[in-house]
Protein backbone atom coordinates (compact mmCIF):
# COMPACT_ATOMS: atom_id res chain seq x y z
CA UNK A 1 0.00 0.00 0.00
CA UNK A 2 1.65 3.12 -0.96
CA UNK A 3 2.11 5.79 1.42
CA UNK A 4 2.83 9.35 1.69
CA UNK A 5 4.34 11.71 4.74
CA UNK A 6 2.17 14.80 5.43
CA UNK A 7 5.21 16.31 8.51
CA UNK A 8 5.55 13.47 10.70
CA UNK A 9 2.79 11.01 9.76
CA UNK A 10 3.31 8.55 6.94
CA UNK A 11 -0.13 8.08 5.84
CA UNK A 12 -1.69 5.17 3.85
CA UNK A 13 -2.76 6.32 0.73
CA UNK A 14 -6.45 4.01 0.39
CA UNK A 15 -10.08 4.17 0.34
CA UNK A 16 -12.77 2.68 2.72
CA UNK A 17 -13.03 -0.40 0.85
CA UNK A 18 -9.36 -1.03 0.40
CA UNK A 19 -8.33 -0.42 3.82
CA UNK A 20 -11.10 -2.44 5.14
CA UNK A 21 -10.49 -5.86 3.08
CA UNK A 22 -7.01 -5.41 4.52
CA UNK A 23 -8.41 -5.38 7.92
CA UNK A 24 -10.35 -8.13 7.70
CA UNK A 25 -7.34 -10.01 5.96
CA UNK A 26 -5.45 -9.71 8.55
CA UNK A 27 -8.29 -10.39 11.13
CA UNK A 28 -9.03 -14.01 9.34
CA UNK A 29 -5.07 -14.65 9.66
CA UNK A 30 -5.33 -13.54 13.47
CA UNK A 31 -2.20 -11.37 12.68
CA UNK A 32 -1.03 -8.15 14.97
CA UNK A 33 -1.82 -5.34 13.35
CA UNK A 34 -2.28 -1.44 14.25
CA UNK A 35 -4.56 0.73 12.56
CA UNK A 36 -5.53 4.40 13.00
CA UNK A 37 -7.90 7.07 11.53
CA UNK A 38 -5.70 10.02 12.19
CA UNK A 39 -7.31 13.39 11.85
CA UNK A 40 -5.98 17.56 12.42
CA UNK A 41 -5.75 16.75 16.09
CA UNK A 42 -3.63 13.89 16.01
CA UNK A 43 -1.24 14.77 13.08
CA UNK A 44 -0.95 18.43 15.41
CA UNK A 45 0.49 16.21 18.52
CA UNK A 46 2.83 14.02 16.46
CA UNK A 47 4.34 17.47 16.11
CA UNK A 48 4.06 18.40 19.60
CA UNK A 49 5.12 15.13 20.98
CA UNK A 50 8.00 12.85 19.98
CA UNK A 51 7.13 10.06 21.61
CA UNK A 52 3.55 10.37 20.35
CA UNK A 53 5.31 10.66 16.98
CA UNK A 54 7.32 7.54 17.25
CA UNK A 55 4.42 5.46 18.86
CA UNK A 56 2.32 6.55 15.51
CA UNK A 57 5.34 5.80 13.20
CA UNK A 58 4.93 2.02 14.64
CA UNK A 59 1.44 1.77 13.11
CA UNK A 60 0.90 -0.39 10.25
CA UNK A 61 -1.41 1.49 8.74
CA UNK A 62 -2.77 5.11 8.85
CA UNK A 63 -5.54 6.67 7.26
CA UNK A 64 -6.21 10.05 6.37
CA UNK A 65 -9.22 10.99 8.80
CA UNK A 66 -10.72 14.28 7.34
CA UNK A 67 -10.59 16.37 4.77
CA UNK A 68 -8.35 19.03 5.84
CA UNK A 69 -5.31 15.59 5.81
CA UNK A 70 -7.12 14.40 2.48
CA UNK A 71 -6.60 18.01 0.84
CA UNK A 72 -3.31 18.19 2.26
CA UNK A 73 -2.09 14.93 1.09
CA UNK A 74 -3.57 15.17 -2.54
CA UNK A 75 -1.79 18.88 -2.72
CA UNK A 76 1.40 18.76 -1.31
CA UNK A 77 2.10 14.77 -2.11
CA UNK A 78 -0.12 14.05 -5.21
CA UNK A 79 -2.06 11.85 -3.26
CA UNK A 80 -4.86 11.40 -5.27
CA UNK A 81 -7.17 10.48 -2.92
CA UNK A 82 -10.59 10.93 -3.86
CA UNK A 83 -12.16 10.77 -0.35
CA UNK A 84 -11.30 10.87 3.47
CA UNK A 85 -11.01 7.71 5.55
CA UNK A 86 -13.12 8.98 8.44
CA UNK A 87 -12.35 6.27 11.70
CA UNK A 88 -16.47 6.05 11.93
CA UNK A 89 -17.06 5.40 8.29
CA UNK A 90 -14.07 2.74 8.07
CA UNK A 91 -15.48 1.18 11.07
CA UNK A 92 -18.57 0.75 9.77
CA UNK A 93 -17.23 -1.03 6.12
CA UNK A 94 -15.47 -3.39 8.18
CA UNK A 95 -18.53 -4.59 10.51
CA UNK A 96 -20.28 -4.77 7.53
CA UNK A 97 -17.53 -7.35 6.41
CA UNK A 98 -17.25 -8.74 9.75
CA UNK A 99 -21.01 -9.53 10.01
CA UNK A 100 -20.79 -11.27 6.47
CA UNK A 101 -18.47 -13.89 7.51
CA UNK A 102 -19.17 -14.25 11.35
CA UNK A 103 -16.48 -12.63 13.03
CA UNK A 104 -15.58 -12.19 16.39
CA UNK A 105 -14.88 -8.88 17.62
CA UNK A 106 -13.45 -7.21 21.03
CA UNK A 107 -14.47 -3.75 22.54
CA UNK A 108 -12.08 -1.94 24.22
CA UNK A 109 -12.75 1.33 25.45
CA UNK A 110 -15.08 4.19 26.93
CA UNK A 111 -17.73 3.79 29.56
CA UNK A 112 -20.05 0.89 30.68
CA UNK A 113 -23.08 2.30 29.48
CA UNK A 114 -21.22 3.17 26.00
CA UNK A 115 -20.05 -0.40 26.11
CA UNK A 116 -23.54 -1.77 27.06
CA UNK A 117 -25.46 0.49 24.16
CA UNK A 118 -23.03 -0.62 21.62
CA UNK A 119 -23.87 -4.30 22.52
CA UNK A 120 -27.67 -3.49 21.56
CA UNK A 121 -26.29 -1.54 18.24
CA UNK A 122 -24.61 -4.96 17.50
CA UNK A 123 -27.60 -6.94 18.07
CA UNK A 124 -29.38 -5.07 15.66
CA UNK A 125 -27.25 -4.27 13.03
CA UNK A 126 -24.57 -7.14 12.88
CA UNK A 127 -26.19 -9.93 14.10
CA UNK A 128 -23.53 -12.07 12.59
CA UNK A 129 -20.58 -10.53 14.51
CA UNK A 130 -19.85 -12.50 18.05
CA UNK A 131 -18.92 -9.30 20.83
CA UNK A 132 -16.35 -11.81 22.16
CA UNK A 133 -15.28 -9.36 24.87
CA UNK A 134 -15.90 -5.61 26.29
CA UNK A 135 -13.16 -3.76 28.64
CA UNK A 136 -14.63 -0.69 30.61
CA UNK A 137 -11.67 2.12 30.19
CA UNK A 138 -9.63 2.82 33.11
CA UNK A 139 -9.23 6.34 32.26
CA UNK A 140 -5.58 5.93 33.34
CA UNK A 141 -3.06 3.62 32.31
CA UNK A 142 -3.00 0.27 33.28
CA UNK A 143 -0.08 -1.46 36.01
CA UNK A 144 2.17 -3.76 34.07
CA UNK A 145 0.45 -6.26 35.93
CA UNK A 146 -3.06 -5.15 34.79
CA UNK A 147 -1.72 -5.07 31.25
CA UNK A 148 -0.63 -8.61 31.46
CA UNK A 149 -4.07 -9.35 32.90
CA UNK A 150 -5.39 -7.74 29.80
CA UNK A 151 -3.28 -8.95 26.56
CA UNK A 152 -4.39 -12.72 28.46
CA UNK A 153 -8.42 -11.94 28.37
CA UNK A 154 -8.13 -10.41 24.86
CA UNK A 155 -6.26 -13.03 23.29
CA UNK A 156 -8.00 -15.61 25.33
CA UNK A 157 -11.72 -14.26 23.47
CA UNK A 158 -10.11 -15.00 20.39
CA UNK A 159 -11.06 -11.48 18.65
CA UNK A 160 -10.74 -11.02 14.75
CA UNK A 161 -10.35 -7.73 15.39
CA UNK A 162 -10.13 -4.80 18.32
CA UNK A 163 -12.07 -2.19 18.22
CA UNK A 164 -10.50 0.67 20.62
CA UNK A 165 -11.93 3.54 21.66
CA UNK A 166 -10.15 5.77 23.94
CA UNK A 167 -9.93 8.99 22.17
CA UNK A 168 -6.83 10.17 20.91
CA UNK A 169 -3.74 10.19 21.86
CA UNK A 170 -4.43 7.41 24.49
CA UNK A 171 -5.67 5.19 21.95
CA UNK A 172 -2.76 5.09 19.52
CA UNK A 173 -0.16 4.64 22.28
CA UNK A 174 -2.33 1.80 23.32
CA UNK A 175 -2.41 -0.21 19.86
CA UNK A 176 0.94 0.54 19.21
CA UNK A 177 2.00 -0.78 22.72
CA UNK A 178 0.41 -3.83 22.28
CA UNK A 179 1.66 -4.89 18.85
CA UNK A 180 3.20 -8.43 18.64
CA UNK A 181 1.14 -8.90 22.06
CA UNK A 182 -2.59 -8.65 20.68
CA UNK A 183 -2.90 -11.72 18.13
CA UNK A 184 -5.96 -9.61 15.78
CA UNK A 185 -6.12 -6.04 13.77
CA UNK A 186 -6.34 -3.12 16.51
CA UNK A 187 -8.75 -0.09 15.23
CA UNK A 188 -7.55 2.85 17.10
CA UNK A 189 -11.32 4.85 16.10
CA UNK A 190 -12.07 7.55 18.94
CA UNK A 191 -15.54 8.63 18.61
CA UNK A 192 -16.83 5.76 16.51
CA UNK A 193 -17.81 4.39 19.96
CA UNK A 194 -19.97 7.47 20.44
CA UNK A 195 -21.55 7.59 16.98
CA UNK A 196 -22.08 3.87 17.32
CA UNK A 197 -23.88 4.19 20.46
CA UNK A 198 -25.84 7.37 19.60
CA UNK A 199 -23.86 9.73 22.14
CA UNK A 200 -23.16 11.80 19.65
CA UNK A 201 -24.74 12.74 15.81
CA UNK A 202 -22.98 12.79 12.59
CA UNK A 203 -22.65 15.93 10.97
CA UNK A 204 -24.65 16.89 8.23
CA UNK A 205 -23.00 15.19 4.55
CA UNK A 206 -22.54 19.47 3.58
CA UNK A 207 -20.88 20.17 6.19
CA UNK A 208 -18.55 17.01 6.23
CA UNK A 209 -17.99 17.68 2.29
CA UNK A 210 -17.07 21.09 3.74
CA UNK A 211 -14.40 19.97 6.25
CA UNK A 212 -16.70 21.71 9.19
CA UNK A 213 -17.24 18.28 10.99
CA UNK A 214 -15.20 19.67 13.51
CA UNK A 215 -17.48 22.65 14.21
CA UNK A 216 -20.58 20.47 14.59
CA UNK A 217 -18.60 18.89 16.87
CA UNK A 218 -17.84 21.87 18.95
CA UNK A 219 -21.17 22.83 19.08
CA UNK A 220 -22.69 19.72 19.99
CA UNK A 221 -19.74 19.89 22.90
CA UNK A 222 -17.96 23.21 23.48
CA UNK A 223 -16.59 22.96 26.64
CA UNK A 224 -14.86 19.74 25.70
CA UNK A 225 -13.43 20.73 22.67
CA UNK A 226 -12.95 24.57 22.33
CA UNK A 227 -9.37 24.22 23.16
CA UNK A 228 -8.39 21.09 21.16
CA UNK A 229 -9.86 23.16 17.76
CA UNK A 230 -8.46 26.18 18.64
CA UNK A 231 -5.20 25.19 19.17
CA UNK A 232 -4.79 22.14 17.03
CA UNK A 233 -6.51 23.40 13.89
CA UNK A 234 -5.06 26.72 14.27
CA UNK A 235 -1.78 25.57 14.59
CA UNK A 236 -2.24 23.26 11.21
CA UNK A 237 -3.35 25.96 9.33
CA UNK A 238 -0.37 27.88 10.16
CA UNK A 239 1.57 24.88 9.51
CA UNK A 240 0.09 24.63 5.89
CA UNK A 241 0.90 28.49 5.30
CA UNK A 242 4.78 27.66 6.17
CA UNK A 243 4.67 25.03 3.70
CA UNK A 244 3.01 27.04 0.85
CA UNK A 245 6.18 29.75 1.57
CA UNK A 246 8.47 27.28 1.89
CA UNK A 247 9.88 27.79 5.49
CA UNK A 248 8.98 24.46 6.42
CA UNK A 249 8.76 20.98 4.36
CA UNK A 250 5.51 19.02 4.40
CA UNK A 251 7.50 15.75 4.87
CA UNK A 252 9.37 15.14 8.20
C-alpha cells in the first residue's frame, strides 16, 4: 500500500473499501496489526510530541481521517485520494464485512453504558458478529500487571479484530504498545464508539464535504473541545501556510 508523509505522519494512501479488506485479511489470519484514523488533532500532537510521533510511526497502517489531511495529502504529495477515511465510516465497512463472515470482535474502550449500548447496536445491526469481549476504560493507564491481565483476556476471546476507543492520543499509544502482544487487527477509532452508540450525531453530509465536521462537533460539545480546535486546527493551518512559503517541508 503506498504511502505518503504529510510532517511526521506517513499516511496510507487508500479508500474505505481497500483499507477495510485489509483489515479483515489480517483479522481471518489472526495477525497483529495497528490501525488508525488520524485526523488535524492527532497529526498536530505528532508534532508536539516525539514520543507520540514515534508510537504513531509504529502503526501499520494510517488513514487520512478528514478532509483538511485528504486536501493536504492530494496537494502537497499528489495523493490522489478521492475521499477521506473517516475512523467512523471505516469502522462501519469493516462490521459490515465482519457480520458477512461471522467474526468475532473485542471492545475496548469508553464507559459501561457506552459499552452496554453498543452491545444493543450490534444486536441489531450485525447480528452475525460475536462481541467476544468488552473492557470498561480505566481512564488511566493500566499497572504492568493489569496489562498482562489484559493482553491474556483479549487473546484468550479469540477477537478477529479490536475495536478501541479511547480517544486520541491514548488510543494510539495503546495499539501501538500492544503490537506483537494482541494476536488480531487493533482499530484505534475515537468517537466511533460514540456515533455507534448514539452519544453523539454525525454531521450533516454538507458540512462534512465542507471539512466543518469539527465545528458540529464543537457545538454539539464546546466545553470539551474549544481548546483542542483552537489550538490544534489553528496551529495546522499555520503549519500549511509555512509550507506554501516554503519555510517548512511538508514531509518530516
Amino acid at each position: 500500500m503506498d504511502k505518503k508523509s504529510l510532517f511526521n505522519v506517513r499516511y496510507s494512501i487508500t479508500d474505505y473499501d481497500k483499507a477495510s479488506d485489509l483489515i479483515i485479511e489480517k483479522g481471518l489470519q489472526k495477525q497483529s496489526f495497528g490501525v488508525s484514523a488520524l485526523a488535524v488533532h492527532g497529526l498536530i500532537e505528532t508534532v508536539r510530541c516525539k514520543t507520540f510521533q514515534n508510537k504513531v510511526a509504529r502503526l501499520d497502517m494510517v488513514v487520512p481521517d478528514g478532509q483538511p489531511i485528504k486536501w493536504a495529502l492530494n496537494h502537497f504529495c499528489n495523493a490522489g485520494l478521492k475521499d477521506r477515511v473517516a475512523g467512523p465510516i471505516l469502522t462501519t465497512y469493516v462490521l459490515q464485512k465482519a457480520d458477512k463472515l461471522h467474526l468475532r470482535v473485542y471492545l475496548y474502550g469508553s464507559t459501561s453504558s457506552t459499552l452496554q449500548k453498543l452491545r444493543n447496536h450490534f444486536n441489531e445491526k450485525y447480528p452475525g458478529i460475536t462481541i467476544c469481549g468488552t473492557h470498561t476504560d480505566r481512564f488511566r493507564e493500566a499497572t504492568d500487571k493489569e496489562d498482562e491481565e489484559d493482553i491474556i483476556k483479549i487473546n484468550t476471546s479469540k477477537p478477529h479484530i479490536v475495536l478501541v476507543g479511547r480517544g486520541c492520543p491514548r488510543q494510539e499509544k495503546w495499539v501501538a504498545n500492544h503490537l506483537r502482544k494482541i494476536h488480531a487487527p487493533m482499530m484505534a477509532i475515537g468517537a466511533a464508539f460514540d456515533f455507534m452508540a448514539g452519544n453523539i450525531k454525525h454531521a450533516p453530509l454538507w458540512m462534512q464535504n465542507m471539512g466543518l465536521e469539527w465545528l458540529y462537533r464543537l457545538i454539539q460539545n464546546p466545553k470539551k473541545l474549544w481548546k483542542r480546535y483552537l489550538i490544534t486546527n489553528s496551529y495546522f493551518i499555520f503549519l500549511i501556510i509555512l509550507c506554501k512559503l516554503g519555510v517548512r517541508k511538508f514531509q518530516a
